[in-house]
C-alpha atoms as a PDB file:
ATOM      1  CA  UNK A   1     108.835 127.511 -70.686  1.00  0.00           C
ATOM      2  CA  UNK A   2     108.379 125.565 -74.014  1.00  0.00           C
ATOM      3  CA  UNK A   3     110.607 122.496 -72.933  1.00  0.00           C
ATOM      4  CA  UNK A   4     112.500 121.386 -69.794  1.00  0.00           C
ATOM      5  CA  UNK A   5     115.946 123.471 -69.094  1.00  0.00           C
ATOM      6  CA  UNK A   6     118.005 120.954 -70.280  1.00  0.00           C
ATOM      7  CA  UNK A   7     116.337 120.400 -73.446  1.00  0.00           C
ATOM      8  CA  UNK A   8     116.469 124.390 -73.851  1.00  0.00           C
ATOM      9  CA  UNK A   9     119.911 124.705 -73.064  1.00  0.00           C
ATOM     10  CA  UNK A  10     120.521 122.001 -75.636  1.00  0.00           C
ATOM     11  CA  UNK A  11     118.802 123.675 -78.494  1.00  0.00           C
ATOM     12  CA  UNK A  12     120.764 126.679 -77.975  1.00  0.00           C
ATOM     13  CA  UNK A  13     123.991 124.910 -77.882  1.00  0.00           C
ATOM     14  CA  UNK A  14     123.809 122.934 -80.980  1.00  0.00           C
ATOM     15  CA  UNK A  15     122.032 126.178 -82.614  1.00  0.00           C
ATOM     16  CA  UNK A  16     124.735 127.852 -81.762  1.00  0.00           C
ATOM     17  CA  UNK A  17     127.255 125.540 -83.001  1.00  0.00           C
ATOM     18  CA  UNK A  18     125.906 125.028 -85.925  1.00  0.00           C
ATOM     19  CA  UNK A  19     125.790 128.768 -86.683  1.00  0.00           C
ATOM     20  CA  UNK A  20     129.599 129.267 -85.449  1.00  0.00           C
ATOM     21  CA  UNK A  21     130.379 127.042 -89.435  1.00  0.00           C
ATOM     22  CA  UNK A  22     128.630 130.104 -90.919  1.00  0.00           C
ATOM     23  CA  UNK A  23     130.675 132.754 -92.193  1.00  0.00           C
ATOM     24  CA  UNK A  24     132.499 134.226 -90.127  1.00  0.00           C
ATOM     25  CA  UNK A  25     133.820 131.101 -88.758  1.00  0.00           C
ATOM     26  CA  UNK A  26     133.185 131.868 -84.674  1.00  0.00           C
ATOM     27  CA  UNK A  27     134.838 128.571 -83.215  1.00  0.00           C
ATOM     28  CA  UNK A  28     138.502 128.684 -84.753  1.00  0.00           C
ATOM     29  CA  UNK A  29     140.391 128.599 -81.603  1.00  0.00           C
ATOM     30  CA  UNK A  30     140.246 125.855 -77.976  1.00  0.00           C
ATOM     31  CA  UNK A  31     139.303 129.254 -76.022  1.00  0.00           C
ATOM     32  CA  UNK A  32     136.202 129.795 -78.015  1.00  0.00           C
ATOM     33  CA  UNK A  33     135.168 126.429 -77.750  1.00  0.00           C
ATOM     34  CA  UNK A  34     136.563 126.329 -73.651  1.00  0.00           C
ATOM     35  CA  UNK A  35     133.889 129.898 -73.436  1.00  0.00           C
ATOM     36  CA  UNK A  36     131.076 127.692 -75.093  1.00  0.00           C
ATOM     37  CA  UNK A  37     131.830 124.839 -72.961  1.00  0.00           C
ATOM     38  CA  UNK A  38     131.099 126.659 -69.883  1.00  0.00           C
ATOM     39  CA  UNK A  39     128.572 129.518 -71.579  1.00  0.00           C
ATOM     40  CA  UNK A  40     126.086 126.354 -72.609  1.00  0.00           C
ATOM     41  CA  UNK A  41     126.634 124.558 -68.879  1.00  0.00           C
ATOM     42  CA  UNK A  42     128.250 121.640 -70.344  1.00  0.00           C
ATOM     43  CA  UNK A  43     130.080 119.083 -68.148  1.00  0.00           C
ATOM     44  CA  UNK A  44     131.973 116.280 -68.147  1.00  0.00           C
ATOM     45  CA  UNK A  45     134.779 115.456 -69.646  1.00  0.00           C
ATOM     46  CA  UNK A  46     137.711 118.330 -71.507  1.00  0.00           C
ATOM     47  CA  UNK A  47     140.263 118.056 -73.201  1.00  0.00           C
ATOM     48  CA  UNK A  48     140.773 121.207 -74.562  1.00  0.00           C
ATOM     49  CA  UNK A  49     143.187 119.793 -77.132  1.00  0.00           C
ATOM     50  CA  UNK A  50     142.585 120.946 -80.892  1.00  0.00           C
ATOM     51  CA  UNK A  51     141.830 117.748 -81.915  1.00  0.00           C
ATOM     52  CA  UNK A  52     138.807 118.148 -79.563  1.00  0.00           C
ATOM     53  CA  UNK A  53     138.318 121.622 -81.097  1.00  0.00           C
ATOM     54  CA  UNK A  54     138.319 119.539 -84.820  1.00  0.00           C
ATOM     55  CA  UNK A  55     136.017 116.974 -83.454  1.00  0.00           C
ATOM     56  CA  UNK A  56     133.420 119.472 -82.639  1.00  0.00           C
ATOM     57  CA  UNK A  57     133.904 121.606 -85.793  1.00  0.00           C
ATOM     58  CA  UNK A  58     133.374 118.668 -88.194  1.00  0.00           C
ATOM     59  CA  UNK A  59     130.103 118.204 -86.132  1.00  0.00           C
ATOM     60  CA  UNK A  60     128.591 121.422 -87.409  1.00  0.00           C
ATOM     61  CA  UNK A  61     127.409 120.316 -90.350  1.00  0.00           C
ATOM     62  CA  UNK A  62     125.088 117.331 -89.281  1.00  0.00           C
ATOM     63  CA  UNK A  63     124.270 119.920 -86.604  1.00  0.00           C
ATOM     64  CA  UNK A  64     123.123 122.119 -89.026  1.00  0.00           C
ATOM     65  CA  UNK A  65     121.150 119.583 -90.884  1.00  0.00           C
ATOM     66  CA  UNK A  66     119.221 117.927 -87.784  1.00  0.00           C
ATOM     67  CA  UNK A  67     118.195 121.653 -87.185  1.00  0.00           C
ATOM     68  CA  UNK A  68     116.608 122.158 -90.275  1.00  0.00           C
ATOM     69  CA  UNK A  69     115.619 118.953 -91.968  1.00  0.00           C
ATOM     70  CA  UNK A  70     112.028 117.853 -92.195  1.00  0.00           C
ATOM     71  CA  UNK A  71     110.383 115.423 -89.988  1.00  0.00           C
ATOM     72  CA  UNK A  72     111.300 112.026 -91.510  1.00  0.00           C
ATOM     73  CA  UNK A  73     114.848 113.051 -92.085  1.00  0.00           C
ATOM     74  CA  UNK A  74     115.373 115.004 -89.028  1.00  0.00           C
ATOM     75  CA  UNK A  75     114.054 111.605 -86.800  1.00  0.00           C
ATOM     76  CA  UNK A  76     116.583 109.652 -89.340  1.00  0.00           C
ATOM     77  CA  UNK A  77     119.434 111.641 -88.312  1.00  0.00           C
ATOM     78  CA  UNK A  78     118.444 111.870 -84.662  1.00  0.00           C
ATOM     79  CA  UNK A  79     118.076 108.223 -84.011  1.00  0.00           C
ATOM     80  CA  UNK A  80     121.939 107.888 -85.729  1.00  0.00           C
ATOM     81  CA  UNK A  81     123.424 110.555 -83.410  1.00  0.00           C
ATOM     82  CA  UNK A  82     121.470 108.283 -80.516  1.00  0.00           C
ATOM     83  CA  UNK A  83     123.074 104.764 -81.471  1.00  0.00           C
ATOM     84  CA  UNK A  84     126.632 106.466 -82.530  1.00  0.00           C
ATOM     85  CA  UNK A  85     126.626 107.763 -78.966  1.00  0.00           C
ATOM     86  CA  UNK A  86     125.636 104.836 -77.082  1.00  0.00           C
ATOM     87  CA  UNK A  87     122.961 106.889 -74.994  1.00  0.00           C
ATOM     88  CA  UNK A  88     121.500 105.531 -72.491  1.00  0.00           C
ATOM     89  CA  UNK A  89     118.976 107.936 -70.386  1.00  0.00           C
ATOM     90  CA  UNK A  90     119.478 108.460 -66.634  1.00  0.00           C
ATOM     91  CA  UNK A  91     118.276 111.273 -64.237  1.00  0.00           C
ATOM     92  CA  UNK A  92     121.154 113.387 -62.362  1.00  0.00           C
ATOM     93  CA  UNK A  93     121.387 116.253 -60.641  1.00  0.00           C
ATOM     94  CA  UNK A  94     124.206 118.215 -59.687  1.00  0.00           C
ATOM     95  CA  UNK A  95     125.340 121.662 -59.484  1.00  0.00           C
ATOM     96  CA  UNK A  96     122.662 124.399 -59.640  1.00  0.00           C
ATOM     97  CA  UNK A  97     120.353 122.147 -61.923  1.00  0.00           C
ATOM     98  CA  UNK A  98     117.810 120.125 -60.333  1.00  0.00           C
ATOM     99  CA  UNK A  99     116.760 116.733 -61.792  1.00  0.00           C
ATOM    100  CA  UNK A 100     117.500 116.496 -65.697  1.00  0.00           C
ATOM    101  CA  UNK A 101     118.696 113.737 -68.373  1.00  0.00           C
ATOM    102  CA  UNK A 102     122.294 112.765 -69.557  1.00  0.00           C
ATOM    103  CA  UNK A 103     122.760 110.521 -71.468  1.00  0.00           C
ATOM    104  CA  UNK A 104     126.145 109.236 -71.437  1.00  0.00           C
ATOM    105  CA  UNK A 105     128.745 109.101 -68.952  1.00  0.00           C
ATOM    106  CA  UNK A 106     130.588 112.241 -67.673  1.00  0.00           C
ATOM    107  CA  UNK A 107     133.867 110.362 -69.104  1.00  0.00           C
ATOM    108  CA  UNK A 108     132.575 110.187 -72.794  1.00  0.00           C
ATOM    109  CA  UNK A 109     134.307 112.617 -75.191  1.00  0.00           C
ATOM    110  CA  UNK A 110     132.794 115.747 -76.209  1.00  0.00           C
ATOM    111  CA  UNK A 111     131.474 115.001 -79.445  1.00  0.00           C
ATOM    112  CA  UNK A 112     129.818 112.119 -78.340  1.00  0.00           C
ATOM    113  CA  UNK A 113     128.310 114.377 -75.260  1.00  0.00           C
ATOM    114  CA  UNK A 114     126.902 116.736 -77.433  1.00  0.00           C
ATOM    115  CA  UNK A 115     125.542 114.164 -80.064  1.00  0.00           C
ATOM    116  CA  UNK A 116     123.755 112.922 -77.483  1.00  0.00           C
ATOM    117  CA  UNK A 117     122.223 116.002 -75.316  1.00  0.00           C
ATOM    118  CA  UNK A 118     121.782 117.221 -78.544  1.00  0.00           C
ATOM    119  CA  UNK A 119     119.409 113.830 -79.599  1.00  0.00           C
ATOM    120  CA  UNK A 120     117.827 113.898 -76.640  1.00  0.00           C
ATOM    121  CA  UNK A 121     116.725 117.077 -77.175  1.00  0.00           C
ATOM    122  CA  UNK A 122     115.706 116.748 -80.361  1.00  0.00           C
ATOM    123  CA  UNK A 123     113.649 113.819 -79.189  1.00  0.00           C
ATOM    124  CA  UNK A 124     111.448 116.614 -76.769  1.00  0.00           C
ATOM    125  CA  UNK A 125     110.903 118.473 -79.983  1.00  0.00           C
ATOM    126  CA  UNK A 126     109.544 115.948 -82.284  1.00  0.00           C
ATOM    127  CA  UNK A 127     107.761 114.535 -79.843  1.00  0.00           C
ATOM    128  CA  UNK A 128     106.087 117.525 -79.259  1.00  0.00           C
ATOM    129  CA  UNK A 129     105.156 118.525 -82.591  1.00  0.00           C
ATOM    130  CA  UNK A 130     107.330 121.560 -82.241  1.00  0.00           C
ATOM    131  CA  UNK A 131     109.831 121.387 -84.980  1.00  0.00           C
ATOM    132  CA  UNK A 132     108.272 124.257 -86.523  1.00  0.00           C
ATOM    133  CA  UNK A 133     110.066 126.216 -83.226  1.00  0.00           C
ATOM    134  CA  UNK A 134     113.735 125.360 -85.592  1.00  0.00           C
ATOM    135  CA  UNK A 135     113.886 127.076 -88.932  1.00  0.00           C
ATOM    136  CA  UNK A 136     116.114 129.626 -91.121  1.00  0.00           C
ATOM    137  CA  UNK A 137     117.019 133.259 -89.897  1.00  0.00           C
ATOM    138  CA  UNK A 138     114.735 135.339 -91.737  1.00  0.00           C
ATOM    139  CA  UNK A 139     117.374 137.642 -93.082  1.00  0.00           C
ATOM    140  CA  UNK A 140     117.842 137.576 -96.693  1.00  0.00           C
ATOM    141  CA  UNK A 141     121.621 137.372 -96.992  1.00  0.00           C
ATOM    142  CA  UNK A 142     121.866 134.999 -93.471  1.00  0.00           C
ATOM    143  CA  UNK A 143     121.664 130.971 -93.565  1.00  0.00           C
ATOM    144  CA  UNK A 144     121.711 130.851 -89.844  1.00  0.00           C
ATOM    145  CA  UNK A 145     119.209 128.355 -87.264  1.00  0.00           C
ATOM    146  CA  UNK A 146     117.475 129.908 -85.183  1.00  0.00           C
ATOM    147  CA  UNK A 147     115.166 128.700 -81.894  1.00  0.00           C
ATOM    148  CA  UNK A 148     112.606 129.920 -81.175  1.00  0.00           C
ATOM    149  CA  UNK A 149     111.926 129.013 -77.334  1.00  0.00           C
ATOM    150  CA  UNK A 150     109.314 132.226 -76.885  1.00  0.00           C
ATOM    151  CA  UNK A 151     105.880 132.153 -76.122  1.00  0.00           C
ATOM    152  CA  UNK A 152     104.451 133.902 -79.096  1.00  0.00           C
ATOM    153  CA  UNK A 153     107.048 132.365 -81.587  1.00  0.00           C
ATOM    154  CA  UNK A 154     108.010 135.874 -82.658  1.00  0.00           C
ATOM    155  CA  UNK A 155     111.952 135.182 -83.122  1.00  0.00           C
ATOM    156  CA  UNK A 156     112.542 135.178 -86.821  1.00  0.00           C
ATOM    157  CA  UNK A 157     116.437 136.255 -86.398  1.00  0.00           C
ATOM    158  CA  UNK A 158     119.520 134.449 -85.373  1.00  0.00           C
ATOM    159  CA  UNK A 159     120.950 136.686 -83.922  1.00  0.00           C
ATOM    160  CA  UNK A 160     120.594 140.688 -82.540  1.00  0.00           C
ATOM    161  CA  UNK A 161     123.253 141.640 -85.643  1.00  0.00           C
ATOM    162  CA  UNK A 162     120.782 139.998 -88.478  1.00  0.00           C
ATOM    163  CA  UNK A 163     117.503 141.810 -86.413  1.00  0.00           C
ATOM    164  CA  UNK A 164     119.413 144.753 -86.294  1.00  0.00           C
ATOM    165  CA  UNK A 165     120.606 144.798 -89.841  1.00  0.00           C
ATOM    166  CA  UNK A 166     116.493 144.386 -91.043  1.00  0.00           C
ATOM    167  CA  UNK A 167     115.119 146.592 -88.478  1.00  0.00           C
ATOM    168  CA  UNK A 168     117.752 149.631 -89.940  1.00  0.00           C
ATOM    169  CA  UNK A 169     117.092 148.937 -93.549  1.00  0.00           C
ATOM    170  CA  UNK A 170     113.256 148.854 -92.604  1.00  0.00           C
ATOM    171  CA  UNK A 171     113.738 151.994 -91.245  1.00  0.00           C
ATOM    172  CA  UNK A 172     116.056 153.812 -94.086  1.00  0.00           C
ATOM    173  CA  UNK A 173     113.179 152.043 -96.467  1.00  0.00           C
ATOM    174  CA  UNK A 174     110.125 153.835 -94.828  1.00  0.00           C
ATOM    175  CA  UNK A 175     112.720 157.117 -94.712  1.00  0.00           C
ATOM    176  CA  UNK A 176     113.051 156.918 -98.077  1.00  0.00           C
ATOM    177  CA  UNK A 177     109.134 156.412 -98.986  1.00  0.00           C
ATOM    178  CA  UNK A 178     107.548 159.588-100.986  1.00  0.00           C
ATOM    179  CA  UNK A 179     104.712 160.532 -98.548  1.00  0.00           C
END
């Protein structure tokens, strides 16, 4: 493990949110954002309104940018999301997850939740020297984030549809090679 759980499940969340603004747009409707709600183990406060669903969606962009930024402007951006939230670290534990950071109250609104986990997070990263782990999917035609939480740093894909698209045009390529 590269980072503590929560930071890792934080990552992943605002990695995947800011991929759902790429084309095709995969957060359109209050179920898809209700299934990544509970798919990233977020708690707290729901209002599964679609104002909360438009709250999130205009998120996605700074999401996207705080992924992929350099240093300087990715600690800028981080330290805004911090104050705008009004986080304020504490330890908690509760369900299946032992002791881990949140760092506003369960009552806050979701954008501000995830502003915040996703800061925190963020925080792990940069302090780690491990921003290089956050970069571009390596698939020409693809402008998604992707983490890369392995061991080896091998992931160069967003997702198993862009590896799977490169690994079957690799293939048809060496197919097609005169031998």
């Amino acid at each position: 493990m590269v980072f503590a759980h929560d930071t890792e499940e934080a990552l992943r969340s605002a990695v995947w949110l800011a991929n759902s603004g790429l084309p095709p747009d995969t957060l359109t409707t209050v179920a898809q954002l209700d299934a990544w709600f509970g798919a990233y183990s977020y708690t707290g406060r729901r209002d599964g309104t679609p104002e909360e669903l438009e709250a999130v969606r205009a998120l996605r962009p700074l999401l996207l940018e705080v992924l992929t930024s350099d240093l300087e402007r990715t600690v800028e951006l981080v330290n805004t999301m911090l104050v705008e939230a009004h986080a304020v670290p504490r330890l908690v534990r509760h369900d299946q997850f032992d002791w881990h950071v949140h760092a506003t109250p369960a009552q806050a609104d979701l954008v501000t939740r995830v502003k915040a986990e996703t800061g925190m997070a963020m925080i792990d990263v940069v302090r780690a020297g491990e921003l290089s782990r956050l970069g571009v999917c390596a698939d020409d035609e693809c402008e998604g984030v992707v983490v890369d939480l392995s061991r080896n740093r091998s992931r160069r894909f967003c997702s198993t549809l862009c590896a799977n698209r490169n690994a079957v045009a690799a293939y048809r390529a060496r197919q097609a090679a005169p031998r």
